[in-house]
C-alpha atoms as a PDB file:
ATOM      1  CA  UNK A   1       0.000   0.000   0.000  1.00  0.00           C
ATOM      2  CA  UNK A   2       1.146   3.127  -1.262  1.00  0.00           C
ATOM      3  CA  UNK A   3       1.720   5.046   2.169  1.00  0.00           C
ATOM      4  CA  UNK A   4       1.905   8.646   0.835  1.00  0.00           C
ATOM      5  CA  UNK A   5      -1.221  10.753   0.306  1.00  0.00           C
ATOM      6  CA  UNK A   6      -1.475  13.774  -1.920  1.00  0.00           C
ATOM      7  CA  UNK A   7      -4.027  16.392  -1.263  1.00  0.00           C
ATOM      8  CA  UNK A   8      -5.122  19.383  -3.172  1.00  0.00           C
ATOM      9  CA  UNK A   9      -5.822  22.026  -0.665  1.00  0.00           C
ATOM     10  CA  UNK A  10      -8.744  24.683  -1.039  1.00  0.00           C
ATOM     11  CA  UNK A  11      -6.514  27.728   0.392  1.00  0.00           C
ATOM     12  CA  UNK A  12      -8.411  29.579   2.986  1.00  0.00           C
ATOM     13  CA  UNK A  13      -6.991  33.078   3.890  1.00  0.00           C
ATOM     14  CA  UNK A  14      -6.113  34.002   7.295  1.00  0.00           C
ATOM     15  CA  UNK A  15      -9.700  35.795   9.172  1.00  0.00           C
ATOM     16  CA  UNK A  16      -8.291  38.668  11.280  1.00  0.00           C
ATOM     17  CA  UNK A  17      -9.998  40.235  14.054  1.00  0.00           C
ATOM     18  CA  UNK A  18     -10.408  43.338  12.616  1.00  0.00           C
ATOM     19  CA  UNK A  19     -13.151  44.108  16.315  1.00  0.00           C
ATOM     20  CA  UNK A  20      -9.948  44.195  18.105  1.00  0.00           C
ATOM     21  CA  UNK A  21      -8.654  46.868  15.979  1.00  0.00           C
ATOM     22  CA  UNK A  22     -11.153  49.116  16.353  1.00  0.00           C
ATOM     23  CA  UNK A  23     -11.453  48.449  19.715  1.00  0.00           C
ATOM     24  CA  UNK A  24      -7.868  49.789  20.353  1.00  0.00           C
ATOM     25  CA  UNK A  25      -7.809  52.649  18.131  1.00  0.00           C
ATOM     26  CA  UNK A  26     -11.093  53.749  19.944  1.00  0.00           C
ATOM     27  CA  UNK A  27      -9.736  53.528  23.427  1.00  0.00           C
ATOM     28  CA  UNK A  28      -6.904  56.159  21.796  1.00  0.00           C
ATOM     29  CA  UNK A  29      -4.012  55.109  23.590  1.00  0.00           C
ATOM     30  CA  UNK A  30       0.078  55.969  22.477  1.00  0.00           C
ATOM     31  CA  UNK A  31       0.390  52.352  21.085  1.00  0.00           C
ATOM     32  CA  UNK A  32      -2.372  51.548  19.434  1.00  0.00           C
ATOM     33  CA  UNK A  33      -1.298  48.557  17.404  1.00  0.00           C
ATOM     34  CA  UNK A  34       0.399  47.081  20.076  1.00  0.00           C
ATOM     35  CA  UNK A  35      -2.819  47.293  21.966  1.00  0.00           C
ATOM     36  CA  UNK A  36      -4.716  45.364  18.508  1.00  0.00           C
ATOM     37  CA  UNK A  37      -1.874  42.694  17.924  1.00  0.00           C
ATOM     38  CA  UNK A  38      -2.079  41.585  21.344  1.00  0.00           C
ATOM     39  CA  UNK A  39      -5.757  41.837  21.825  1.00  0.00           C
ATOM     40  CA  UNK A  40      -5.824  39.682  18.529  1.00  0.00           C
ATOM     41  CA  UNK A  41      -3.746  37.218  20.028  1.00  0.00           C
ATOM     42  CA  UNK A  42      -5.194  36.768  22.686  1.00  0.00           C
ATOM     43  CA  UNK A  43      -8.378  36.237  21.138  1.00  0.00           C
ATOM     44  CA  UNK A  44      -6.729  33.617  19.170  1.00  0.00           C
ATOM     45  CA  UNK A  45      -5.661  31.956  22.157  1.00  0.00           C
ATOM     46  CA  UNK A  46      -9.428  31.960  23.585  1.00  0.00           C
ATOM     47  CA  UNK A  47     -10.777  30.803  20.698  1.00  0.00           C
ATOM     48  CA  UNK A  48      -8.098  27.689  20.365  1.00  0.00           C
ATOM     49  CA  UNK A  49      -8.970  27.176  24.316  1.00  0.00           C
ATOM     50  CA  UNK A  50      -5.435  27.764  25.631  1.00  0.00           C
ATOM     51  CA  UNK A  51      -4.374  29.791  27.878  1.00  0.00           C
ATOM     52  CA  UNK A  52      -1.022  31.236  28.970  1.00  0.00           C
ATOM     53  CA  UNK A  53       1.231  30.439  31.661  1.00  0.00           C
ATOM     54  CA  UNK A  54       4.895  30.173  32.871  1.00  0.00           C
ATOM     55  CA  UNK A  55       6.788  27.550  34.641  1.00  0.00           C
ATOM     56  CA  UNK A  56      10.391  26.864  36.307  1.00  0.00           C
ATOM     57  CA  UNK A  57      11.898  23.700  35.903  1.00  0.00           C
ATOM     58  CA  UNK A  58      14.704  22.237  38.000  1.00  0.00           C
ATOM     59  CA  UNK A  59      17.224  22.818  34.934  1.00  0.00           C
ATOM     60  CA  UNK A  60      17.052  26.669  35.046  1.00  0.00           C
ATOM     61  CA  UNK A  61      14.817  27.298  32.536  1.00  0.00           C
ATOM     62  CA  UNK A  62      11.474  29.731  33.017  1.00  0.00           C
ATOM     63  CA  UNK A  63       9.271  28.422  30.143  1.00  0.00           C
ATOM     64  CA  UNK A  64       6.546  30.777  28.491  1.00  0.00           C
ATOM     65  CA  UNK A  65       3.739  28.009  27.332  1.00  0.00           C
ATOM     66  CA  UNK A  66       0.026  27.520  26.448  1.00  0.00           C
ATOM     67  CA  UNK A  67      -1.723  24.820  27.419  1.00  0.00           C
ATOM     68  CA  UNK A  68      -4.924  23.331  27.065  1.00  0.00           C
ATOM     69  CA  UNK A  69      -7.731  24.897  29.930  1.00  0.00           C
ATOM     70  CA  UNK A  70      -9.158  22.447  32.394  1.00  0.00           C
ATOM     71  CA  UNK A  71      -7.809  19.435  33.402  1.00  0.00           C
ATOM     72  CA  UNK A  72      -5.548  17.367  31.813  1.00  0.00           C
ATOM     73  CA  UNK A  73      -8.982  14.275  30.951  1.00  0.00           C
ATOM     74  CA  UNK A  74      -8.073  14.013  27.488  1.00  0.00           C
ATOM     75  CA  UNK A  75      -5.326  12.563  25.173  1.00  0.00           C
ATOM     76  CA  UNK A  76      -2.059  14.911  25.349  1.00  0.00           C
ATOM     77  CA  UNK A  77      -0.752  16.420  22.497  1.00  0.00           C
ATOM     78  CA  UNK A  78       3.105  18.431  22.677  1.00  0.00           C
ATOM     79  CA  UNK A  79       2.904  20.647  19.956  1.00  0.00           C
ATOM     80  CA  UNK A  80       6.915  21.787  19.035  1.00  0.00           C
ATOM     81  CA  UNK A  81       7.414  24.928  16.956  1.00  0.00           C
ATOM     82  CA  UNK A  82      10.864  25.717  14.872  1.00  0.00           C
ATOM     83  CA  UNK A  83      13.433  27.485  14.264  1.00  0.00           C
ATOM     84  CA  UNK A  84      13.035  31.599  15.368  1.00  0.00           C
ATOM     85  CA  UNK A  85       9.089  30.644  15.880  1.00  0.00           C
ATOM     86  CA  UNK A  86       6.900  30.525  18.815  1.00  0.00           C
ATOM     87  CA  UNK A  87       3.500  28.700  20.117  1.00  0.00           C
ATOM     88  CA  UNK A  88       1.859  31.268  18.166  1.00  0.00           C
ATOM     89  CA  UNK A  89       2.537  28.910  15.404  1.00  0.00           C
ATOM     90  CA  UNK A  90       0.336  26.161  16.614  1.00  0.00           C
ATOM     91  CA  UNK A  91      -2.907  28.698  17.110  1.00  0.00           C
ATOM     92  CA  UNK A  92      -4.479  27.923  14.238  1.00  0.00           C
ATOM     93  CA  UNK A  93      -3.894  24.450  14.024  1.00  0.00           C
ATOM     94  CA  UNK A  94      -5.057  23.394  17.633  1.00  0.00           C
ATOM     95  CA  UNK A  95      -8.594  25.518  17.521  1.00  0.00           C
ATOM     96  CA  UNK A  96      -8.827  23.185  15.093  1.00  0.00           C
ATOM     97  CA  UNK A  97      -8.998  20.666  17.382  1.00  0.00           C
ATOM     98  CA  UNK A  98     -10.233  22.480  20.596  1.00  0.00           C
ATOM     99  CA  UNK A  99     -11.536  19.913  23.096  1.00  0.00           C
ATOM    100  CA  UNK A 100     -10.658  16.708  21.227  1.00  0.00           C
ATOM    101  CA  UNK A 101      -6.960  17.316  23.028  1.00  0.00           C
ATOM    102  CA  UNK A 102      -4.889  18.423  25.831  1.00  0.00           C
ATOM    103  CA  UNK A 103      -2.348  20.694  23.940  1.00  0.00           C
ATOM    104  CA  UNK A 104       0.952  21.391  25.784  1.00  0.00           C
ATOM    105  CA  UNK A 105       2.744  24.543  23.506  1.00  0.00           C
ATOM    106  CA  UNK A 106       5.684  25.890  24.726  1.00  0.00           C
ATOM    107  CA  UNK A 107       8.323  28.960  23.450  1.00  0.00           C
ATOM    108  CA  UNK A 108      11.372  26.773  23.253  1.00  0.00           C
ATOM    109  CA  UNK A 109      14.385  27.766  25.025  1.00  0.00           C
ATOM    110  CA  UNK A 110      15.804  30.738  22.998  1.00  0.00           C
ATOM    111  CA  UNK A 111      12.537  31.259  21.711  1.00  0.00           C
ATOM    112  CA  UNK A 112       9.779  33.758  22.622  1.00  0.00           C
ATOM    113  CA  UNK A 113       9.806  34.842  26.441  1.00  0.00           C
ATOM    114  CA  UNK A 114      11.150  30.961  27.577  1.00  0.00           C
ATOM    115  CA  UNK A 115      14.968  31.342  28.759  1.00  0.00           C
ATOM    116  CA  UNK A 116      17.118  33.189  26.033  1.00  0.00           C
ATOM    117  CA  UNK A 117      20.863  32.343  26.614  1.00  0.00           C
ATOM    118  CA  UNK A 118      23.162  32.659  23.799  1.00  0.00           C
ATOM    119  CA  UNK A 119      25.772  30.497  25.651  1.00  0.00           C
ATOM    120  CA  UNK A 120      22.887  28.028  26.462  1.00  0.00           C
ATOM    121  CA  UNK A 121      23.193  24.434  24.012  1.00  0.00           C
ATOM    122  CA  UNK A 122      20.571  24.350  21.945  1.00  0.00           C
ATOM    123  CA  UNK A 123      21.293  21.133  20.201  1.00  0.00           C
ATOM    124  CA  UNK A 124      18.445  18.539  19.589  1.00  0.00           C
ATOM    125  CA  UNK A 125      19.296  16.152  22.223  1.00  0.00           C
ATOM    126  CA  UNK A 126      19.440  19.114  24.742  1.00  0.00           C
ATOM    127  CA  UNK A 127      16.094  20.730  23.919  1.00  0.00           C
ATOM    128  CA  UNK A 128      13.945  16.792  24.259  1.00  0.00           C
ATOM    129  CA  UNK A 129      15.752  16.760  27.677  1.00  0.00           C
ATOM    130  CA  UNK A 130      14.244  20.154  28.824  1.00  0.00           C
ATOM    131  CA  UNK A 131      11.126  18.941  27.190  1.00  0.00           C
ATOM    132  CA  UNK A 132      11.099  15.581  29.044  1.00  0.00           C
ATOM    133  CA  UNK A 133      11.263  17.951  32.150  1.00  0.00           C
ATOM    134  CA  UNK A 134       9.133  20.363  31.682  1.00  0.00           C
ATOM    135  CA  UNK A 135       6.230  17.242  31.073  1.00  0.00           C
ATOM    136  CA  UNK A 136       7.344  15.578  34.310  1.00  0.00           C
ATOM    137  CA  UNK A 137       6.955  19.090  35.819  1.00  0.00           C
ATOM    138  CA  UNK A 138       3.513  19.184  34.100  1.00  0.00           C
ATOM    139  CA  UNK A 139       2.359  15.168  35.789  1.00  0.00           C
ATOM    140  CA  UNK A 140       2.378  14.069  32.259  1.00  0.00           C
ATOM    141  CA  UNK A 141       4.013  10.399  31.686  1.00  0.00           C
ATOM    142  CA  UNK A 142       2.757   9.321  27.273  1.00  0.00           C
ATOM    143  CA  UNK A 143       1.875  12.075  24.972  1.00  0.00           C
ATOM    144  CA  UNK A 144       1.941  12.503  21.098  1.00  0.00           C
ATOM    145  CA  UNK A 145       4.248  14.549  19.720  1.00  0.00           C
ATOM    146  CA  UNK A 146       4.013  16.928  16.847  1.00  0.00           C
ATOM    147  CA  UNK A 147       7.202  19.127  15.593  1.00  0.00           C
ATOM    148  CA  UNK A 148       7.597  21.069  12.392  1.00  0.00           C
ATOM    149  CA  UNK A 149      10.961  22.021  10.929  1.00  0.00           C
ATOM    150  CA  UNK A 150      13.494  22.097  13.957  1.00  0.00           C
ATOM    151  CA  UNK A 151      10.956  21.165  16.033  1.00  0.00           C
ATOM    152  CA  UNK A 152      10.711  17.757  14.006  1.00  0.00           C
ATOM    153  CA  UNK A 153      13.968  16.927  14.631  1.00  0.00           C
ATOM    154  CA  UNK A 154      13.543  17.671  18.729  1.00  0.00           C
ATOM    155  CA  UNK A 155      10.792  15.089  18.054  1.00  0.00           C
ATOM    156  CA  UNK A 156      12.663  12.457  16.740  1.00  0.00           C
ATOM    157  CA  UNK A 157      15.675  12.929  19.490  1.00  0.00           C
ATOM    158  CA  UNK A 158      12.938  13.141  22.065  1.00  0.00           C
ATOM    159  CA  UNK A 159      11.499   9.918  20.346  1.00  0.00           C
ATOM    160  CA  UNK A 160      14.508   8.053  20.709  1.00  0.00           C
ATOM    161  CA  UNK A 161      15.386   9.116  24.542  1.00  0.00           C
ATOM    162  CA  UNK A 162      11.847   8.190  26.064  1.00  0.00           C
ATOM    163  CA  UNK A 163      10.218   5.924  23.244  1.00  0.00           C
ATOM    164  CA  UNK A 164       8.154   4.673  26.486  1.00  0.00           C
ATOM    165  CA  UNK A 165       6.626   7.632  26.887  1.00  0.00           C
ATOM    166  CA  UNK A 166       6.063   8.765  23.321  1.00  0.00           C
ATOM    167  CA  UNK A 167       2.543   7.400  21.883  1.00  0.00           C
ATOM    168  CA  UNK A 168       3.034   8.829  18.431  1.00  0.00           C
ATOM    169  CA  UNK A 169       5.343  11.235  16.305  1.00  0.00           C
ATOM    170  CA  UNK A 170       4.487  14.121  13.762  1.00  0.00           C
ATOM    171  CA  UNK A 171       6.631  15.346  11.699  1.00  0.00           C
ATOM    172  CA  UNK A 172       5.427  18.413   9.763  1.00  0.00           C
ATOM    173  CA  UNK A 173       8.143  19.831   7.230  1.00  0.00           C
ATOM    174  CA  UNK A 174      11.229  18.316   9.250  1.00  0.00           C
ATOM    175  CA  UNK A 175      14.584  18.444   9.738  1.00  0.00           C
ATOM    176  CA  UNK A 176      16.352  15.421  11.352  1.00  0.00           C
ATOM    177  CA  UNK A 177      17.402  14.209   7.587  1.00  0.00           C
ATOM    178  CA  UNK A 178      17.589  17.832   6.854  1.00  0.00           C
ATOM    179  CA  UNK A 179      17.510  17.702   3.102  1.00  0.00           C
ATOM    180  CA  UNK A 180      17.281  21.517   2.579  1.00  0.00           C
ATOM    181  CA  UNK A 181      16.472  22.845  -1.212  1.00  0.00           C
ATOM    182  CA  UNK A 182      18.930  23.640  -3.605  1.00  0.00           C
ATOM    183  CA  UNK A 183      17.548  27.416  -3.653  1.00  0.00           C
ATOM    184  CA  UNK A 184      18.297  28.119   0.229  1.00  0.00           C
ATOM    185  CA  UNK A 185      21.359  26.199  -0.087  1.00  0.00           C
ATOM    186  CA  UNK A 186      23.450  28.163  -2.523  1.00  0.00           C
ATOM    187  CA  UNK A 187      21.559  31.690  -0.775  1.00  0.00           C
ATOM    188  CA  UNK A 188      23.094  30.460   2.845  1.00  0.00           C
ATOM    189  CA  UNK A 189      26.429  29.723   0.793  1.00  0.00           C
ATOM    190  CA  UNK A 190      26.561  32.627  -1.689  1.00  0.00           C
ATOM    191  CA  UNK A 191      24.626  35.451   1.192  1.00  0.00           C
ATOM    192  CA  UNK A 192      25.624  36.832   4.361  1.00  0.00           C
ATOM    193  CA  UNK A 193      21.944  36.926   5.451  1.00  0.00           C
ATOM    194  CA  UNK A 194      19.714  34.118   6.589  1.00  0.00           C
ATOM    195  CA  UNK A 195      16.456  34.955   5.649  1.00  0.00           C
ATOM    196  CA  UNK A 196      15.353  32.734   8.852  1.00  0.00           C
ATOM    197  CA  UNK A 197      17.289  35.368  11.333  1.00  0.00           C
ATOM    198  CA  UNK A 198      15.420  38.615  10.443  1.00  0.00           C
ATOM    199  CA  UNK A 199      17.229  41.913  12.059  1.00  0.00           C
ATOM    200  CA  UNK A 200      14.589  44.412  11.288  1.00  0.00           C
ATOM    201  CA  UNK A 201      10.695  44.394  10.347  1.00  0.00           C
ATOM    202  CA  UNK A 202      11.610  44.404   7.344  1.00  0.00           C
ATOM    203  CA  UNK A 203      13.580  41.142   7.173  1.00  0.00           C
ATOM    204  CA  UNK A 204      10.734  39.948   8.800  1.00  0.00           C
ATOM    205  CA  UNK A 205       8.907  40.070   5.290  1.00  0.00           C
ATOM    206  CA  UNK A 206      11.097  38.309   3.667  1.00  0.00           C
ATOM    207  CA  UNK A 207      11.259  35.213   6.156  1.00  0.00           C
ATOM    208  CA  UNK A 208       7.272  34.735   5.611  1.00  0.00           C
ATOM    209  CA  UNK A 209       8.113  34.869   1.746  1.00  0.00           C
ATOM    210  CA  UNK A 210      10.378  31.989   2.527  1.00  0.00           C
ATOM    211  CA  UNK A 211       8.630  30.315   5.440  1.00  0.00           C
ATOM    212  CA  UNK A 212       4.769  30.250   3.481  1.00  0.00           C
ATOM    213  CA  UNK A 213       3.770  29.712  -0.108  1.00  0.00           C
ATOM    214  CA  UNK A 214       0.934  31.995   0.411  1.00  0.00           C
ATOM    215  CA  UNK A 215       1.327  34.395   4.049  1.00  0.00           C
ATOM    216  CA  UNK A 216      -2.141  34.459   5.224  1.00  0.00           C
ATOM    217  CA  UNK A 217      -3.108  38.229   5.287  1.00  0.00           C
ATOM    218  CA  UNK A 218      -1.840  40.547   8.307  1.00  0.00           C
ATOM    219  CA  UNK A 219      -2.055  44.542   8.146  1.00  0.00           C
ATOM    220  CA  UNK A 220       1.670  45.734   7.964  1.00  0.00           C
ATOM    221  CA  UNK A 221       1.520  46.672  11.481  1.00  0.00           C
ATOM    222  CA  UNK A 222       1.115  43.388  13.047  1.00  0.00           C
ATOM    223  CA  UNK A 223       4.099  41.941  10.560  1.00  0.00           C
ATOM    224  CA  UNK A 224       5.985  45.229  11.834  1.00  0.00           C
ATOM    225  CA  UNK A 225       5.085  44.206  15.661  1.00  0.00           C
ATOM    226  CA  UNK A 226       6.638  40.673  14.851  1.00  0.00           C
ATOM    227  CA  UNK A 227       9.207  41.908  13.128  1.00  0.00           C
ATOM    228  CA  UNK A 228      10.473  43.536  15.899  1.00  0.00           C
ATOM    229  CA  UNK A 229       9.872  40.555  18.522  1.00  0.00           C
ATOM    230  CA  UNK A 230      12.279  38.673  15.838  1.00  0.00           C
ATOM    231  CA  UNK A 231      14.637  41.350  15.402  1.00  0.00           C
ATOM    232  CA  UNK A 232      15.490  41.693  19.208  1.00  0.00           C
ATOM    233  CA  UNK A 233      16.243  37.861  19.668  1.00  0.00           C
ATOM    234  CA  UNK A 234      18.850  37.643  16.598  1.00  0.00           C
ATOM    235  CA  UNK A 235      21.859  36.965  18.560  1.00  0.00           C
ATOM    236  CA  UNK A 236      20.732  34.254  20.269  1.00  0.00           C
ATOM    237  CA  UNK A 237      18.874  33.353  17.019  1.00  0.00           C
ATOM    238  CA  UNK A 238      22.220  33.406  15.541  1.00  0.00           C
ATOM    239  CA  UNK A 239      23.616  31.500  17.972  1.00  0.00           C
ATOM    240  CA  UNK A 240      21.176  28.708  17.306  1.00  0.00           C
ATOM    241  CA  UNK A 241      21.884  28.048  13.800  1.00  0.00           C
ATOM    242  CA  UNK A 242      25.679  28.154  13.983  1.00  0.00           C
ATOM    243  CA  UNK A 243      24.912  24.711  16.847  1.00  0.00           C
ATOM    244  CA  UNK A 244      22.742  23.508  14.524  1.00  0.00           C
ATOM    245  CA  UNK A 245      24.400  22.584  11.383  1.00  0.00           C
ATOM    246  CA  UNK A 246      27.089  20.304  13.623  1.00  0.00           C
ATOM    247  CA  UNK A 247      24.233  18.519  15.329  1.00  0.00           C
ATOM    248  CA  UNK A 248      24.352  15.156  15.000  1.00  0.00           C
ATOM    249  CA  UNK A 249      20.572  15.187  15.054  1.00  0.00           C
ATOM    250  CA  UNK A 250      20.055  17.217  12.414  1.00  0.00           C
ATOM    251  CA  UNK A 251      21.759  14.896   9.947  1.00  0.00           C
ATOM    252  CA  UNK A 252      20.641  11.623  10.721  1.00  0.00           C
ATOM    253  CA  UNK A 253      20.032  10.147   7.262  1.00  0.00           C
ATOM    254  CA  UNK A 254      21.872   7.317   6.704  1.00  0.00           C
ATOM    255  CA  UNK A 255      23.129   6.437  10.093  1.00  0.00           C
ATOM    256  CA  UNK A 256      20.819   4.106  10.886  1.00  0.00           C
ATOM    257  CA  UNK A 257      19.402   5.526  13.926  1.00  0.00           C
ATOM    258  CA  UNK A 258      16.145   5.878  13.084  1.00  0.00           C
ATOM    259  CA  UNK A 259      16.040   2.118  12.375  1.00  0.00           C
ATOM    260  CA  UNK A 260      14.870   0.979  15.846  1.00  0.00           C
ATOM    261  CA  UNK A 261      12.335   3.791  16.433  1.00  0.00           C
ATOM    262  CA  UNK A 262       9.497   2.085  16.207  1.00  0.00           C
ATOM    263  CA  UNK A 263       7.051   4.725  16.948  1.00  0.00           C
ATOM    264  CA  UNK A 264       3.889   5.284  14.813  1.00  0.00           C
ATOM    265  CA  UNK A 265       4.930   8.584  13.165  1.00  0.00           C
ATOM    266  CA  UNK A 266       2.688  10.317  10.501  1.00  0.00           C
ATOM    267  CA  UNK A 267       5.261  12.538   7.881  1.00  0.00           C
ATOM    268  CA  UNK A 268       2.879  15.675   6.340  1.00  0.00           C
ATOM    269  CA  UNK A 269       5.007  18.098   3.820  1.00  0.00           C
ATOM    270  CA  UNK A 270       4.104  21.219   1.850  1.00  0.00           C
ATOM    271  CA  UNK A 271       4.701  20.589  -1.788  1.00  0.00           C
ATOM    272  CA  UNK A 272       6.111  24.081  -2.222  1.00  0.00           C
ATOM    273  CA  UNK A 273       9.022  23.836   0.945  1.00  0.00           C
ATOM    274  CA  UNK A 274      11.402  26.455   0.186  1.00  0.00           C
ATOM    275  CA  UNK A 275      13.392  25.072   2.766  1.00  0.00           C
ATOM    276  CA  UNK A 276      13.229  22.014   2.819  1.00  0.00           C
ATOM    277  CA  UNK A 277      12.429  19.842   0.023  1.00  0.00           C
ATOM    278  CA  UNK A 278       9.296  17.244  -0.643  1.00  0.00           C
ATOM    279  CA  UNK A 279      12.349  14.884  -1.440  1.00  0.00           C
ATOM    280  CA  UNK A 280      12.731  14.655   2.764  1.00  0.00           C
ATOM    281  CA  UNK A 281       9.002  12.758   2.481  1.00  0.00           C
ATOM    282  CA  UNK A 282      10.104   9.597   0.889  1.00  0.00           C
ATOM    283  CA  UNK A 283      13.983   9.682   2.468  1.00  0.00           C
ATOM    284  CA  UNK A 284      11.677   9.904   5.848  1.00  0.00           C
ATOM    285  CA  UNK A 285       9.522   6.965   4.409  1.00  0.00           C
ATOM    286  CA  UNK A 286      13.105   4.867   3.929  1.00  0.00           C
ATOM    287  CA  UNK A 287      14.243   5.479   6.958  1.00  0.00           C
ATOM    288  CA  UNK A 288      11.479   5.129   9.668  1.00  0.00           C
ATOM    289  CA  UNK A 289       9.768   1.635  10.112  1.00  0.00           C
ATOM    290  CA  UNK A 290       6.166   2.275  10.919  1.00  0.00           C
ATOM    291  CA  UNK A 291       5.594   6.488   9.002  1.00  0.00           C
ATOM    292  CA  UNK A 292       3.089   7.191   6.615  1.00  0.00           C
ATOM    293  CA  UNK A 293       2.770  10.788   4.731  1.00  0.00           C
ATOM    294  CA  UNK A 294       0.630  13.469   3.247  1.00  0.00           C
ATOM    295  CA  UNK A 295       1.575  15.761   0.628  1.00  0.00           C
ATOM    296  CA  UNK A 296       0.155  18.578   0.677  1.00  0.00           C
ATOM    297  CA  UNK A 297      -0.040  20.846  -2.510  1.00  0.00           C
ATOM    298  CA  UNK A 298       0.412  24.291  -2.957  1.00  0.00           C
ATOM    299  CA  UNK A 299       1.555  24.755   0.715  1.00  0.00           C
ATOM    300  CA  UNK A 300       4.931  25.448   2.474  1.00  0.00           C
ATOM    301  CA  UNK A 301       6.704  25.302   4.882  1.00  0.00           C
ATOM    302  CA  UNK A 302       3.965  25.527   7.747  1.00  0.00           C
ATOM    303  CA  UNK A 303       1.325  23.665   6.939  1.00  0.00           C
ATOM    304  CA  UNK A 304      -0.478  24.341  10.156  1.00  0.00           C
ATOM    305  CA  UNK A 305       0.097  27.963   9.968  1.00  0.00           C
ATOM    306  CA  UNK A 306      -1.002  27.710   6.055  1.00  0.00           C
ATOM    307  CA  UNK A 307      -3.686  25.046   5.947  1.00  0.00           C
ATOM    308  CA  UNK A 308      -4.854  24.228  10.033  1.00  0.00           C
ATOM    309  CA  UNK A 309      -7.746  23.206   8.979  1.00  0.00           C
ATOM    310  CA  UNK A 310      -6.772  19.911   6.469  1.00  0.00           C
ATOM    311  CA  UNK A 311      -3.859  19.239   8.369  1.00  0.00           C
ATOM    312  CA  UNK A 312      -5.833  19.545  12.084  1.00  0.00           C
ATOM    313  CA  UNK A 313      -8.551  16.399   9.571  1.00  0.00           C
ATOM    314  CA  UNK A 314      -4.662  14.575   9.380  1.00  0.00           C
ATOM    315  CA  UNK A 315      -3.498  14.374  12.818  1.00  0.00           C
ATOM    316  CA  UNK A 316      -7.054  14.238  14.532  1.00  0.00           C
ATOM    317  CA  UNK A 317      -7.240  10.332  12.523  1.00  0.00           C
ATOM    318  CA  UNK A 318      -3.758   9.701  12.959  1.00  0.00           C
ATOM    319  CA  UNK A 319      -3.616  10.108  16.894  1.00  0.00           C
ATOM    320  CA  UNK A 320      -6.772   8.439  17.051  1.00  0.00           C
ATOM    321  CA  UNK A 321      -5.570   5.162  15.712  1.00  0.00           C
ATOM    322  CA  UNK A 322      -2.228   5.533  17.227  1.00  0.00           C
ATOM    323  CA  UNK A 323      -4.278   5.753  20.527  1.00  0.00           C
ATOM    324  CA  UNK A 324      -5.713   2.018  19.657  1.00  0.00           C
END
C-alpha cells in the first residue's frame, strides 16, 4: 500500500480580528497597534482554548507556554514549533482541534519569552531533555508529539530518549534528515543573510516569503510588531543556527538511527518547501519503520500555519488510531 497521500488544498486566507482593531484605536491610547496585535492574540488563544502560563523547571529554565484549559482528561498532544518561531505557530492548528486534546505549547528555550541564553546548548538532544522535564513538571508520563521544521527533529531525538513515553510522532516539514532545497542552499552559501534570522521588520517580510507559499493576510503593522519581537532575539537566534548545522541530530540520514524507532509517526510536507524539500518525504519513508505521509499541494513550509484546517482532519485520525 502506497503510504503517501497527496491532497489538493482549497486555500483559505487568514480571518483577522479586525473588532480588536477598532477596539484599540477607539480607546486612543500611544500604542495603538500594540494594543490590537495583542488583543488579537489573545483572542486567538481563547478561541483555540489555551491559555497562557509560565513555569520553572529544576534545569534553570522559566518556560513561556500555552496549554490546554481544564484538566488534563483528554489525550495529550506536545505541539513543538521551529526554528526563530513561537506557540503562536500552533494557534491555528489546535482551535482546530479544541476539546478533542490536551495541547501542551511551549516557546522553546531561545525562543519567545522561555529562557534566552546565547551560551545556552541548543542542540536537539538538549532541547527533548528540557522537554522531558518540563512534562514531568507538568504530571504528564505518554503524549503525542508533533514538531515542524526544527521542532521535528527535537521530536525524533525526544522519540529516541523516552520511546516509552512517546505514543506517536508528527513530523510536519522536518529536519532530522535535513535535506534543505537547492535554492536556500546556494543563498546560505553565496549570502551573508539568513532569511530565517530577520534583524529588522523588514527582514521579517522576507522570512514569511520563505517560510509560506501563500502568508495568510496581516495589516503591515502586526508583521511590523513581529518583526520587531524577531529582530530583538537575533543573537541568540544566531547562535542557534551556527549549533545547529554540527548537530548530529540534524543529519541523521543514513546512520541508521532511526532504524529501531518504532514509533507510529505520521510525515505531512508542503509541496512548495522552500526550505526544505518534498524529497525529505520519501527519504523519511526509507528510513522510519512504521511512518506514513501526506503531501500537501500548494503549501509550504507551515502547513499548520497555512492550511490548520486539512492538516488539524490529518493528525485528529492519525492520533486516534495511534491511541488504539
Amino acid at each position: 500500500m502506497d503510504r503517501v497521500l497527496h491532497m489538493a488544498l482549497p486555500y483559505r486566507p487568514f480571518l483577522l480580528l479586525l473588532t480588536t482593531i477598532f477596539l484599540a484605536l477607539l480607546a486612543g491610547c500611544d500604542n495603538a497597534a500594540q494594543r490590537a496585535y495583542d488583543m488579537g492574540l489573545n483572542l486567538e488563544k481563547s478561541r483555540a482554548g489555551l491559555i497562557g502560563t509560565q513555569l520553572d523547571t529544576p534545569d534553570d529554565i522559566r518556560w513561556n507556554l500555552l496549554t490546554s484549559e481544564g484538566e488534563i482528561d483528554k489525550p495529550v498532544v506536545l505541539l513543538i514549533h521551529g526554528f526563530g518561531a513561537d506557540a503562536s505557530n500552533w494557534l491555528r492548528f489546535a482551535g482546530e482541534l479544541e476539546g478533542e486534546f490536551y495541547f501542551v505549547v511551549p516557546d522553546l528555550p531561545g525562543h519567545g519569552n522561555t529562557t534566552r541564553d546565547p551560551t545556552l546548548n541548543y542542540r536537539m538532544a538538549a532541547q527533548s531533555r528540557r522537554l522531558l522535564t518540563l512534562m514531568d513538571q507538568l504530571g504528564i508520563d505518554k503524549f503525542h508529539v508533533a514538531g515542524n521544521s526544527m521542532g521535528g527533529a527535537i521530536s525524533l531525538s525526544l522519540t529516541r530518549q523516552a520511546p516509552e513515553r512517546i505514543i506517536s510522532m508528527g513530523l510536519i516539514d522536518s529536519a532530522g534528515l535535513t535535506r534543505q532545497t537547492k535554492e536556500f542552499r546556494e543563498l546560505l552559501a553565496n549570502s551573508d543573510s539568513n532569511p530565517l534570522i530577520p534583524r529588522s521588520p523588514d527582514d521579517f517580510n522576507t522570512t514569511l516569503q520563505w517560510a509560506m507559499e501563500d502568508p495568510p493576510y496581516m495589516p503591515e503593522f502586526f508583521i511590523d510588531i513581529m518583526g520587531q519581537e524577531k529582530a530583538r532575539n537575533a543573537t541568540v537566534a544566531q547562535a542557534i543556527f551556527e549549533q545547529l548545522d554540527a548537530d548530529p541530530g540534524m543529519n541523521l540520514e543514513g546512520t541508521g538511527k532511526l532504524a529501531d524507532v518504532n514509533t507510529p509517526a505520521l510525515v505531512v510536507w508542503g509541496r512548495k518547501d522552500r526550505l526544505l524539500g518534498v524529497d525529505n518525504v520519501e527519504a523519511f519513508l526509507a528510513e522510519l519503520p512504521n511512518a506514513r505521509a501526506a503531501i500537501l499541494d500548494d503549501i509550504g513550509h507551515l502547513p499548520m500555519t497555512e492550511a490548520p484546517e486539512k492538516t488539524a482532519d490529518l493528525f485528529r485520525t492519525f492520533w486516534q488510531e495511534a491511541r488504539h
